[in-house]
PDB file of N, CA and C in Angstrom:
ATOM      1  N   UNK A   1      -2.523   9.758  14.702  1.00  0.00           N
ATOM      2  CA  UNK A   1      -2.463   9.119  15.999  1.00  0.00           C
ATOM      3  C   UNK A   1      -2.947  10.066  17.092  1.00  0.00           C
ATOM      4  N   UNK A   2      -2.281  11.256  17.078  1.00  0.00           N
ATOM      5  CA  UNK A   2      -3.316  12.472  17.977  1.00  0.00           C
ATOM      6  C   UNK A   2      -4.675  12.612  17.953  1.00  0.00           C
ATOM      7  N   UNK A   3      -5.348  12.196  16.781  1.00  0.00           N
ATOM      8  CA  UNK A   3      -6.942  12.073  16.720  1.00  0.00           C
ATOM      9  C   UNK A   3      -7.471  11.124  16.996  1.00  0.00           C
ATOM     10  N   UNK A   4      -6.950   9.794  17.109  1.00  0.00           N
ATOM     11  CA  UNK A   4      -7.528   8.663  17.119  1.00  0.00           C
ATOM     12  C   UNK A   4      -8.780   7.949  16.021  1.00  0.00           C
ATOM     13  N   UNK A   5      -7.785   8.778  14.527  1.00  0.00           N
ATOM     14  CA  UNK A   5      -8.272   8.755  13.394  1.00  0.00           C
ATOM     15  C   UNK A   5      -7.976   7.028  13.092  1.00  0.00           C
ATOM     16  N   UNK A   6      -8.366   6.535  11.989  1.00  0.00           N
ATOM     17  CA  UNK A   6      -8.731   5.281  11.254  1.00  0.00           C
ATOM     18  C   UNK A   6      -8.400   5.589   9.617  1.00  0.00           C
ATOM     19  N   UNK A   7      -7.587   4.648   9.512  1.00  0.00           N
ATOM     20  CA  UNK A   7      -6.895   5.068   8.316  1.00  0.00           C
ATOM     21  C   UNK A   7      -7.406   3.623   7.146  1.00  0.00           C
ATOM     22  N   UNK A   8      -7.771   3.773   6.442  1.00  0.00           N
ATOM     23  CA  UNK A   8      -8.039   2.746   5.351  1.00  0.00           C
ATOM     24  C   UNK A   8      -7.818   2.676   4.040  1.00  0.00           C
ATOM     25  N   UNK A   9      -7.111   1.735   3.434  1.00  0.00           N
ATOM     26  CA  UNK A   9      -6.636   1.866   2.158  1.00  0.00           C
ATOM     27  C   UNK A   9      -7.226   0.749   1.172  1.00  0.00           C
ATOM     28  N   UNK A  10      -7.636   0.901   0.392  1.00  0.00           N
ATOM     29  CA  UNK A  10      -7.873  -0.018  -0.866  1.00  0.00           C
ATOM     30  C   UNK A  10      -7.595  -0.374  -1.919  1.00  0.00           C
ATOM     31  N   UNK A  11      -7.002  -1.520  -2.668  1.00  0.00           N
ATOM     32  CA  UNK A  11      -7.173  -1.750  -3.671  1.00  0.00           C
ATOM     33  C   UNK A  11      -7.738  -2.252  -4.752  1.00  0.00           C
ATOM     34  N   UNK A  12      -8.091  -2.294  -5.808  1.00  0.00           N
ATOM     35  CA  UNK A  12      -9.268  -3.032  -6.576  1.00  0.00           C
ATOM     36  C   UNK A  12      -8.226  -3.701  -7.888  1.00  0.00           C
ATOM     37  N   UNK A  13      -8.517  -4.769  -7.941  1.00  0.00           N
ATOM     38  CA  UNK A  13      -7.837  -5.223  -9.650  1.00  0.00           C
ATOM     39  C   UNK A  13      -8.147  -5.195 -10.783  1.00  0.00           C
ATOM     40  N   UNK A  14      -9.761  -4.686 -10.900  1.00  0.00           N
ATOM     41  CA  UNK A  14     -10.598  -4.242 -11.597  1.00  0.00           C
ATOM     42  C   UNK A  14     -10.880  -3.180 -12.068  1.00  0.00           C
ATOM     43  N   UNK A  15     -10.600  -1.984 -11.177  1.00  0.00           N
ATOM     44  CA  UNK A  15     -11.024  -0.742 -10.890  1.00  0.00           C
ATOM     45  C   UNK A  15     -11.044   0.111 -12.230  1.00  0.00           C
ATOM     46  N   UNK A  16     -10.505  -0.169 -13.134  1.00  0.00           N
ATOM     47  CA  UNK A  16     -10.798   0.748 -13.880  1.00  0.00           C
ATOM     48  C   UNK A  16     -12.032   0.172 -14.742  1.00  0.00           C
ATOM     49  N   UNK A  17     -12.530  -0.629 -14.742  1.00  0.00           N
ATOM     50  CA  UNK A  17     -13.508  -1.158 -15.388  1.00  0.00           C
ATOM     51  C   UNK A  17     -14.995  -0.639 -14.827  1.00  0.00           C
ATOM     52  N   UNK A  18     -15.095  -0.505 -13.716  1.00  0.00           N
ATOM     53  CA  UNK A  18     -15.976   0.332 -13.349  1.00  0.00           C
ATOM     54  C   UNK A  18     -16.426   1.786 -13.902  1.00  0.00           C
ATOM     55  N   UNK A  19     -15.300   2.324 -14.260  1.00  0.00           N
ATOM     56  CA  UNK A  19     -15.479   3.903 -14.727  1.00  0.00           C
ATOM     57  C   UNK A  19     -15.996   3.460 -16.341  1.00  0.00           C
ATOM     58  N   UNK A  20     -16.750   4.438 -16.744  1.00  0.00           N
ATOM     59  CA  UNK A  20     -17.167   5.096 -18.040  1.00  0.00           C
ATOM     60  C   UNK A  20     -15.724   5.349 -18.757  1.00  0.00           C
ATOM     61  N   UNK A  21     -16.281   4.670 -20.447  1.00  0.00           N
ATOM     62  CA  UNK A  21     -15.430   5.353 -21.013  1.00  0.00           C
ATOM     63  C   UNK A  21     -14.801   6.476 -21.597  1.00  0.00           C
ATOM     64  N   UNK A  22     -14.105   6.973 -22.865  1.00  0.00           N
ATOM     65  CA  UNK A  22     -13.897   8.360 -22.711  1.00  0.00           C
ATOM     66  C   UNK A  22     -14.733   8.665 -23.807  1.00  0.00           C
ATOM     67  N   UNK A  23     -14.770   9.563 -24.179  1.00  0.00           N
ATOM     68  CA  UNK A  23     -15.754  10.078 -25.195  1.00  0.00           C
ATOM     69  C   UNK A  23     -15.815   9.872 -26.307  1.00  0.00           C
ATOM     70  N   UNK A  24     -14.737   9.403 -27.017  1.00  0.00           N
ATOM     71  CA  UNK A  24     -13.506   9.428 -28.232  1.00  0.00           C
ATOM     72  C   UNK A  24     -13.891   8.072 -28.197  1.00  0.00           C
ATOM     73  N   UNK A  25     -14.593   7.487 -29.481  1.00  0.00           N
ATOM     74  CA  UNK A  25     -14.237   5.897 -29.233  1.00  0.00           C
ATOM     75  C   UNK A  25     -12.926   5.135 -29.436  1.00  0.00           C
ATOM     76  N   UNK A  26     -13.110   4.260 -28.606  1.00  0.00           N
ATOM     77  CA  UNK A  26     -12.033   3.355 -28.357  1.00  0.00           C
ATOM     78  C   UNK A  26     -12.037   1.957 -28.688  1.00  0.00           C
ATOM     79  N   UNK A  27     -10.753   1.564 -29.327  1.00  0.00           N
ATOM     80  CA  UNK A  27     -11.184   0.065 -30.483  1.00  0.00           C
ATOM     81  C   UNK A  27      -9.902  -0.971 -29.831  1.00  0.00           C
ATOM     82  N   UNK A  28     -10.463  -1.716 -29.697  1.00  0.00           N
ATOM     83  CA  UNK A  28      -9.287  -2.969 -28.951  1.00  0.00           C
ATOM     84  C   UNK A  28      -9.222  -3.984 -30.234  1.00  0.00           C
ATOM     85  N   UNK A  29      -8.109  -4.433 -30.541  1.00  0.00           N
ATOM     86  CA  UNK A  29      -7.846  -5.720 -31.012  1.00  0.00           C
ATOM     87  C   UNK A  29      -8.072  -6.824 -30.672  1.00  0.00           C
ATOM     88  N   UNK A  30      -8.912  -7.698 -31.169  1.00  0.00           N
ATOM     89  CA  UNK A  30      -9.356  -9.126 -31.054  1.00  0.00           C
ATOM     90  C   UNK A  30      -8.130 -10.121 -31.092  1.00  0.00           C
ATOM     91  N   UNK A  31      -7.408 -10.499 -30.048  1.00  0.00           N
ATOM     92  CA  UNK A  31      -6.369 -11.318 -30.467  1.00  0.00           C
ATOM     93  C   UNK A  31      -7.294 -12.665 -29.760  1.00  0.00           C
ATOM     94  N   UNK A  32      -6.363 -13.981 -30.003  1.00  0.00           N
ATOM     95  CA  UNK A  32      -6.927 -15.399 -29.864  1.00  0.00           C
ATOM     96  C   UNK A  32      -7.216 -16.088 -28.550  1.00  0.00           C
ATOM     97  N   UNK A  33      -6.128 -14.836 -27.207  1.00  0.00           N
ATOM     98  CA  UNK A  33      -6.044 -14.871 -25.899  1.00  0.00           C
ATOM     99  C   UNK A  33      -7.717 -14.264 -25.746  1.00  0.00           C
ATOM    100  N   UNK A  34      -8.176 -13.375 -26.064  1.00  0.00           N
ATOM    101  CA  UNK A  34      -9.370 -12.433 -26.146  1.00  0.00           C
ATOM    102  C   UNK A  34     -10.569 -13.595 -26.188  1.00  0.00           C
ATOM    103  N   UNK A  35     -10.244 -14.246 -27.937  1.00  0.00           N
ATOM    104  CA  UNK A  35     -11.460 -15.096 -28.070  1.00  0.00           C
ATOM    105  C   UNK A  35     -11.844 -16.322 -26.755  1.00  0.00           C
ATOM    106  N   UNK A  36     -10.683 -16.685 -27.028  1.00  0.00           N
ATOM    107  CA  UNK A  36     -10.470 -18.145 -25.718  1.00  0.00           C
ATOM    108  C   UNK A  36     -10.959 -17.355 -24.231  1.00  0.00           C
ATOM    109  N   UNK A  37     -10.812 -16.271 -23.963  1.00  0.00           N
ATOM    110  CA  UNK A  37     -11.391 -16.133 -22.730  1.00  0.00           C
ATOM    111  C   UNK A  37     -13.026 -15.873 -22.779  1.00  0.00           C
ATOM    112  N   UNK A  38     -13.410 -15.197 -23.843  1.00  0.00           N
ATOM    113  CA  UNK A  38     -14.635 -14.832 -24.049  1.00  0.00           C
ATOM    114  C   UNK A  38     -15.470 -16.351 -24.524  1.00  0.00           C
ATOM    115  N   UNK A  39     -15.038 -17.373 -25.363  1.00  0.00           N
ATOM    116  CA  UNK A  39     -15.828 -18.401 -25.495  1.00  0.00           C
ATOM    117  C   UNK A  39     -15.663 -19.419 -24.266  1.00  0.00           C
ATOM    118  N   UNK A  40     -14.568 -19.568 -23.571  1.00  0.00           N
ATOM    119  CA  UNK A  40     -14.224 -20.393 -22.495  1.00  0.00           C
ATOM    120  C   UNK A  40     -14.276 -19.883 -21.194  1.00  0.00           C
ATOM    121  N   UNK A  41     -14.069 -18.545 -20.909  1.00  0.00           N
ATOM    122  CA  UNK A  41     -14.573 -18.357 -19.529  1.00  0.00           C
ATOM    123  C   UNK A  41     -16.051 -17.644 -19.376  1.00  0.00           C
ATOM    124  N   UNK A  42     -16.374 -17.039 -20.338  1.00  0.00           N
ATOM    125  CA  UNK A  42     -17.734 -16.133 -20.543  1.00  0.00           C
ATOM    126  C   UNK A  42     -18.630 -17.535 -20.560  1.00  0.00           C
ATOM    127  N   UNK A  43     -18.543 -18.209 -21.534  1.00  0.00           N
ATOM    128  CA  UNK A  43     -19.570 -18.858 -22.084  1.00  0.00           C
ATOM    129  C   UNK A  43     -20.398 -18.216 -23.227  1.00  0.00           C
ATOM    130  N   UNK A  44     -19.788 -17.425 -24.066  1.00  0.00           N
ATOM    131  CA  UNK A  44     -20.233 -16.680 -25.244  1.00  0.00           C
ATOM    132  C   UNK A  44     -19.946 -17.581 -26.592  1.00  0.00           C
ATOM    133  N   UNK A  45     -20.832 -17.199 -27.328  1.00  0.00           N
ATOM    134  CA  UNK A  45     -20.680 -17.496 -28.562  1.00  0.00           C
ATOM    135  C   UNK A  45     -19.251 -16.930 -29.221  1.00  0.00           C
ATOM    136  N   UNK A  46     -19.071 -18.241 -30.133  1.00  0.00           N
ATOM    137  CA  UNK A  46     -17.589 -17.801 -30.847  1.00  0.00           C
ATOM    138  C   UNK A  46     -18.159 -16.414 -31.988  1.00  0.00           C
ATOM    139  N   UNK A  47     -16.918 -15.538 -31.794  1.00  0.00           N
ATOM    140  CA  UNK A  47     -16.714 -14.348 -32.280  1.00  0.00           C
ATOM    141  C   UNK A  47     -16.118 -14.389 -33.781  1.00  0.00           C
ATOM    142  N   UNK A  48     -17.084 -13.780 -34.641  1.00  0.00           N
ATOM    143  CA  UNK A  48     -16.622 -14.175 -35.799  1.00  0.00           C
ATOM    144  C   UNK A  48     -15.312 -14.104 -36.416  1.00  0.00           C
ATOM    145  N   UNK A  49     -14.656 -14.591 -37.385  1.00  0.00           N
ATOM    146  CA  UNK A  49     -13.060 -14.948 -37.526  1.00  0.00           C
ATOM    147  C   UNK A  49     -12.914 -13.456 -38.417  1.00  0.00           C
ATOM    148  N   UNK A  50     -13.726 -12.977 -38.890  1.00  0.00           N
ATOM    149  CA  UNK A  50     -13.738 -11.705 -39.723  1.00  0.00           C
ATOM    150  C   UNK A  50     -14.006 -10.112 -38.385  1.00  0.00           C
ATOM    151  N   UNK A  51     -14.408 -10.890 -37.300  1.00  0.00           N
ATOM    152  CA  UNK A  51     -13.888  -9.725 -36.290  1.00  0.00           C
ATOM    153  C   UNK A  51     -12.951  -9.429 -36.142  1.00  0.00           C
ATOM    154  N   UNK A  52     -12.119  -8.376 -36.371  1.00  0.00           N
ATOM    155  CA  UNK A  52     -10.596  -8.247 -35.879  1.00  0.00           C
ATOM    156  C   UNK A  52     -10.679  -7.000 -34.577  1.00  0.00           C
ATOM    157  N   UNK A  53     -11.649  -6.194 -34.065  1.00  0.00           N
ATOM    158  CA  UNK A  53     -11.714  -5.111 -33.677  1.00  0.00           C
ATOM    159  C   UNK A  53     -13.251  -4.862 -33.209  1.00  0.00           C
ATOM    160  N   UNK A  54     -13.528  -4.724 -31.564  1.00  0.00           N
ATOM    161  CA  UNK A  54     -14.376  -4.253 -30.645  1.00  0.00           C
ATOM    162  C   UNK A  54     -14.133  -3.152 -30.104  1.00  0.00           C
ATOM    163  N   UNK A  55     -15.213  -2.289 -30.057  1.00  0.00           N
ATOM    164  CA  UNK A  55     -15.386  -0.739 -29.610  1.00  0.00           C
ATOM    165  C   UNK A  55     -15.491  -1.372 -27.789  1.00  0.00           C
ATOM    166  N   UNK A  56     -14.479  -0.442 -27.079  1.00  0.00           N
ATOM    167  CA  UNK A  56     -14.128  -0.553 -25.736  1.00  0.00           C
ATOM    168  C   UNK A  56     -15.455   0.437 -25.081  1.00  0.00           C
ATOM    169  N   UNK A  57     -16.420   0.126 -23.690  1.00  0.00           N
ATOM    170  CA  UNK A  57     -17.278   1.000 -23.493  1.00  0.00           C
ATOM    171  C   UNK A  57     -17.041   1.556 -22.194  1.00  0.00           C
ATOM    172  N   UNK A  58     -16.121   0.791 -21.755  1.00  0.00           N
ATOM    173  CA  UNK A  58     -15.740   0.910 -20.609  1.00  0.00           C
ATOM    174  C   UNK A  58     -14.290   1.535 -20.509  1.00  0.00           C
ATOM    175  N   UNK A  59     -13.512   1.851 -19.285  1.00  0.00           N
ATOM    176  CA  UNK A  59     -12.241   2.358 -19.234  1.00  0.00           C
ATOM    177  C   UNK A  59     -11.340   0.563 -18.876  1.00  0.00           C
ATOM    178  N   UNK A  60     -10.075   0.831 -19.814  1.00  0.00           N
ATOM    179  CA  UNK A  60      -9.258  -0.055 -19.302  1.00  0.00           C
ATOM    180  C   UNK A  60      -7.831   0.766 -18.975  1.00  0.00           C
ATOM    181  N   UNK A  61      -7.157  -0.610 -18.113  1.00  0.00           N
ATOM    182  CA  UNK A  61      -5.856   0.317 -18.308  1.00  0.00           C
ATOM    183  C   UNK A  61      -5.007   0.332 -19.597  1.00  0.00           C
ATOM    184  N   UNK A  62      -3.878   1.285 -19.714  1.00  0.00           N
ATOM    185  CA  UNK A  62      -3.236   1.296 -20.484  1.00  0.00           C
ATOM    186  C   UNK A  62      -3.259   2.680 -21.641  1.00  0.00           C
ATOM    187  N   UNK A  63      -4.578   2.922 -21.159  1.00  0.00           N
ATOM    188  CA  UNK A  63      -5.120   4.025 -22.126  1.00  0.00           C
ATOM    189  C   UNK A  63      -4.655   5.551 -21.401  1.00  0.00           C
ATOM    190  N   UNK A  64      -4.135   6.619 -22.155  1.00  0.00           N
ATOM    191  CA  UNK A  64      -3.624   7.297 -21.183  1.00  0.00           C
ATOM    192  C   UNK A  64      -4.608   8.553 -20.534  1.00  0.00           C
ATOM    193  N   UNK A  65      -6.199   8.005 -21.025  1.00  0.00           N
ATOM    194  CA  UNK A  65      -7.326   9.459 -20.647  1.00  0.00           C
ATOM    195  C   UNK A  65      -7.759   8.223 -19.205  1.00  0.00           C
ATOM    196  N   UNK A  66      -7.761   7.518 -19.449  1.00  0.00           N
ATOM    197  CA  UNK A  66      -8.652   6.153 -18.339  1.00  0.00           C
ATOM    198  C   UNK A  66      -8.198   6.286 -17.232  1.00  0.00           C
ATOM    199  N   UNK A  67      -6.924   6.625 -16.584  1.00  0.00           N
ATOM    200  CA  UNK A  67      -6.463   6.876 -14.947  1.00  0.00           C
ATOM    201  C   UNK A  67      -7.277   8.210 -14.313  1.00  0.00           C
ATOM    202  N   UNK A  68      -8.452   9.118 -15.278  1.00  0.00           N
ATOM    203  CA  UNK A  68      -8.330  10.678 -15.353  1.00  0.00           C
ATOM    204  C   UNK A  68     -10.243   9.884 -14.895  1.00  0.00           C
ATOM    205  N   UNK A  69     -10.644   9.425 -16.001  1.00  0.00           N
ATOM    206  CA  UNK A  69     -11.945   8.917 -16.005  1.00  0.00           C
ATOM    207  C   UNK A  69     -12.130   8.215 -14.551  1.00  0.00           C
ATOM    208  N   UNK A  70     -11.447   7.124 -14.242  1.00  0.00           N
ATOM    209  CA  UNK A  70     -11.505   6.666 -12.981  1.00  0.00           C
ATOM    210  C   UNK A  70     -11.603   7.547 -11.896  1.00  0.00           C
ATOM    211  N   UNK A  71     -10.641   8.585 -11.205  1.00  0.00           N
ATOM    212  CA  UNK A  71     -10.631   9.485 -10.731  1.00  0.00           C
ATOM    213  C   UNK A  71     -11.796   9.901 -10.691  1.00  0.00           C
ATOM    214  N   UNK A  72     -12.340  10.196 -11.694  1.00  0.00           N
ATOM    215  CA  UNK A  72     -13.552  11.502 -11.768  1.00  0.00           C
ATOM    216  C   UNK A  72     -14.797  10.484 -10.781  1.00  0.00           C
ATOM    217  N   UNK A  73     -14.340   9.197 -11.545  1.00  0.00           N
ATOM    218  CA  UNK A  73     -15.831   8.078 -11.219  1.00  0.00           C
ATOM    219  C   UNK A  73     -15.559   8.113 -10.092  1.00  0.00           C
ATOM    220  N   UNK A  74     -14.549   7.483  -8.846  1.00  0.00           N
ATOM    221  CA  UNK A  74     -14.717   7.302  -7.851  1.00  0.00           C
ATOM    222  C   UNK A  74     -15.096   8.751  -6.687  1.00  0.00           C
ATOM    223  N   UNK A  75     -14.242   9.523  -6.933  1.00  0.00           N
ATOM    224  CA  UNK A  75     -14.433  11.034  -6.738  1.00  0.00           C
ATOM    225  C   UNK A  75     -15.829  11.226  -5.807  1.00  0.00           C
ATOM    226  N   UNK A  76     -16.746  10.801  -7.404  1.00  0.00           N
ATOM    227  CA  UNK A  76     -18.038  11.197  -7.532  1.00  0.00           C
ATOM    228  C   UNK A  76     -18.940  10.228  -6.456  1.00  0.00           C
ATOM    229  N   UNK A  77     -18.077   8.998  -6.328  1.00  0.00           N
ATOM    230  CA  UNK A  77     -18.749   7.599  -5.270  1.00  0.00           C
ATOM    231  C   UNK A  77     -18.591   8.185  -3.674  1.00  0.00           C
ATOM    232  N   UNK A  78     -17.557   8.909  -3.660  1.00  0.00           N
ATOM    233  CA  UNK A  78     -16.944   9.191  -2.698  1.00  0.00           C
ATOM    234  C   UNK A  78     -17.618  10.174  -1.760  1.00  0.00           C
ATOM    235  N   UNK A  79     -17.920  11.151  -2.693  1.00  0.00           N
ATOM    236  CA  UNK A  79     -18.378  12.452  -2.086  1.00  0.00           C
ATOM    237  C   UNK A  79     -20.127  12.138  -1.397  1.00  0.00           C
ATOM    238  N   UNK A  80     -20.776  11.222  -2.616  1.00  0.00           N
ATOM    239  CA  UNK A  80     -21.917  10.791  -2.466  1.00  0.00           C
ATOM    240  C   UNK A  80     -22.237  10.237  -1.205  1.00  0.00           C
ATOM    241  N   UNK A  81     -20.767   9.513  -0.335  1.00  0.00           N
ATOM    242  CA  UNK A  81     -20.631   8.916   0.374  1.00  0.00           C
ATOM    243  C   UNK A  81     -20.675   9.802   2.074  1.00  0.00           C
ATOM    244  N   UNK A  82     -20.342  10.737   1.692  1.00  0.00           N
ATOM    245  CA  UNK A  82     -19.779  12.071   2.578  1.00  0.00           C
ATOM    246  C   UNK A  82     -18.588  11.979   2.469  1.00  0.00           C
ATOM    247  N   UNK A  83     -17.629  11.730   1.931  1.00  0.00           N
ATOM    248  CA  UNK A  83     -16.345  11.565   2.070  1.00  0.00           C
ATOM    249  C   UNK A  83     -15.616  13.022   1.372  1.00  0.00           C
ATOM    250  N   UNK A  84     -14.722  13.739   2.082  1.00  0.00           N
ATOM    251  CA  UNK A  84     -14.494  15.182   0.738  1.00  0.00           C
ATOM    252  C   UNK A  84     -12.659  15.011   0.877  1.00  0.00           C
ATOM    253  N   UNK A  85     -12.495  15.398  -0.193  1.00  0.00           N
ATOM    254  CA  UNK A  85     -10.923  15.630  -0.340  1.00  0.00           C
ATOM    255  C   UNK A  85     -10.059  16.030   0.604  1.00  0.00           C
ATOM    256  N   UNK A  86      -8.825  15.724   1.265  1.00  0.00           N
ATOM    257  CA  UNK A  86      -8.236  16.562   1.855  1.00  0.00           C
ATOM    258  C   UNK A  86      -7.540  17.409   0.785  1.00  0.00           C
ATOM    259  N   UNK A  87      -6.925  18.708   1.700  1.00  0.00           N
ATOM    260  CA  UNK A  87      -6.387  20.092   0.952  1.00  0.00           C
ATOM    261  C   UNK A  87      -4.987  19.319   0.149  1.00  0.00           C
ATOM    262  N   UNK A  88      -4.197  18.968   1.346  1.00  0.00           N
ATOM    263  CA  UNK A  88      -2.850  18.546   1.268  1.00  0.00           C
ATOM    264  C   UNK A  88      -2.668  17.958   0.423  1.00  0.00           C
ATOM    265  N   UNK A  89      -3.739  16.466   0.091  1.00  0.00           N
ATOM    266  CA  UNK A  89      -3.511  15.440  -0.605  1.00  0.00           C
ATOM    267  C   UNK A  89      -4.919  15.426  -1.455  1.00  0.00           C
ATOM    268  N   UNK A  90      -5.271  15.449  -2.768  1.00  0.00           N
ATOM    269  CA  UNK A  90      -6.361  15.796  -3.261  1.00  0.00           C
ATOM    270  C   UNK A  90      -6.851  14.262  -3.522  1.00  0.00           C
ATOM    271  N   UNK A  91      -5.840  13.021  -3.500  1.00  0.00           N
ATOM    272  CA  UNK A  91      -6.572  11.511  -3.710  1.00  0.00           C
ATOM    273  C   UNK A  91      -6.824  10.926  -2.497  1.00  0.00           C
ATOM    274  N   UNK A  92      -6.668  11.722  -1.290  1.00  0.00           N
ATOM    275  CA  UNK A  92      -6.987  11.423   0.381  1.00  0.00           C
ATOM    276  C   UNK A  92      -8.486  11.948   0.737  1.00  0.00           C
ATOM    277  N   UNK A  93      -9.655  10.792   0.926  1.00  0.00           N
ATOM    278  CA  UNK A  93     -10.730  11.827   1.131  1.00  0.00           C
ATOM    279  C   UNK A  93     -10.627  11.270   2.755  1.00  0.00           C
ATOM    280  N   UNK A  94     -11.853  12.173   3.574  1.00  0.00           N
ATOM    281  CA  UNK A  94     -11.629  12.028   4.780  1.00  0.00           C
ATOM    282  C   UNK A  94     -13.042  11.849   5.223  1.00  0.00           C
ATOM    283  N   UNK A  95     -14.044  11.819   6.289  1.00  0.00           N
ATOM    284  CA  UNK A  95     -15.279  11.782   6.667  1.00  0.00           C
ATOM    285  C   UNK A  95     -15.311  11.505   8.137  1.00  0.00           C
ATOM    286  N   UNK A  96     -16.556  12.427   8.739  1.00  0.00           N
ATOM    287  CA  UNK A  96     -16.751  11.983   9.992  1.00  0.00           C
ATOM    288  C   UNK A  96     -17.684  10.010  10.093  1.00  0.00           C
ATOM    289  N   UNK A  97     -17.321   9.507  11.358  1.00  0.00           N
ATOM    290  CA  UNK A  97     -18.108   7.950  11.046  1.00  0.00           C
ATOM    291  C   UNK A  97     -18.993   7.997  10.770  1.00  0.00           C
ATOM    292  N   UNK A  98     -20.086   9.748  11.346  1.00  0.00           N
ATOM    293  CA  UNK A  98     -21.160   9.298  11.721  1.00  0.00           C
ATOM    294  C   UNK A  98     -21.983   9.627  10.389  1.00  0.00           C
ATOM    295  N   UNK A  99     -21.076  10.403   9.424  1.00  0.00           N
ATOM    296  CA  UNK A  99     -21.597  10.817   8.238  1.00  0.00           C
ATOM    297  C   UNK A  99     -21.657  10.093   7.078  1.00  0.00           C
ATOM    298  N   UNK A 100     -20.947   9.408   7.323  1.00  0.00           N
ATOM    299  CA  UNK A 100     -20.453   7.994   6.179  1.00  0.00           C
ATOM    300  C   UNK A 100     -21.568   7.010   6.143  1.00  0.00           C
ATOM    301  N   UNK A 101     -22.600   6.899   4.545  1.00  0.00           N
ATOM    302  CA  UNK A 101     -23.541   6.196   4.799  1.00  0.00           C
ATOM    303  C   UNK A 101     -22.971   4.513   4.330  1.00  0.00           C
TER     304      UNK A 101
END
């Protein structure tokens, strides 16, 4: 309030889907909730009944390296942005307006 700083917060419901996955492959279970969204909301071809298991390429939640991957990804959006870490708080970045493309 002494600076007449601008404070902004975000959330995404997605967000980890954006980041890269981890290096280590990663295998999800095909359950029937899975298929039904992929043939009924995708519009994909039905997934064969002898699939039981898809390699993940992306980060989801739940996984305990994927909160670490995200981090790194946005980090990297951030800085690109001019935006740099504060000291205090290392998930607080900060930027002048005029630097922020």
């Amino acid at each position: 309030a002494q600076r007449s700083l601008i404070a902004v917060g975000a959330d995404v419901s997605n967000a980890f889907a954006e980041a890269d996955g981890p290096k280590q492959p990663v295998y999800m279970y095909i359950d029937d909730a899975y298929r039904d969204w992929w043939e009924n909301h995708l519009g994909q071809p039905p997934i064969p009944k002898d699939c039981n298991a898809v390699r993940v390429h992306k980060a989801i939640q739940g996984h305990p390296e994927f909160p670490r991957l995200w981090e790194k990804h946005i980090d990297r959006i951030l800085r690109e942005m001019g935006f740099n870490p504060t000291i205090a708080m290392s998930r607080v970045s900060t930027a002048e307006l005029s630097t922020v493309n």
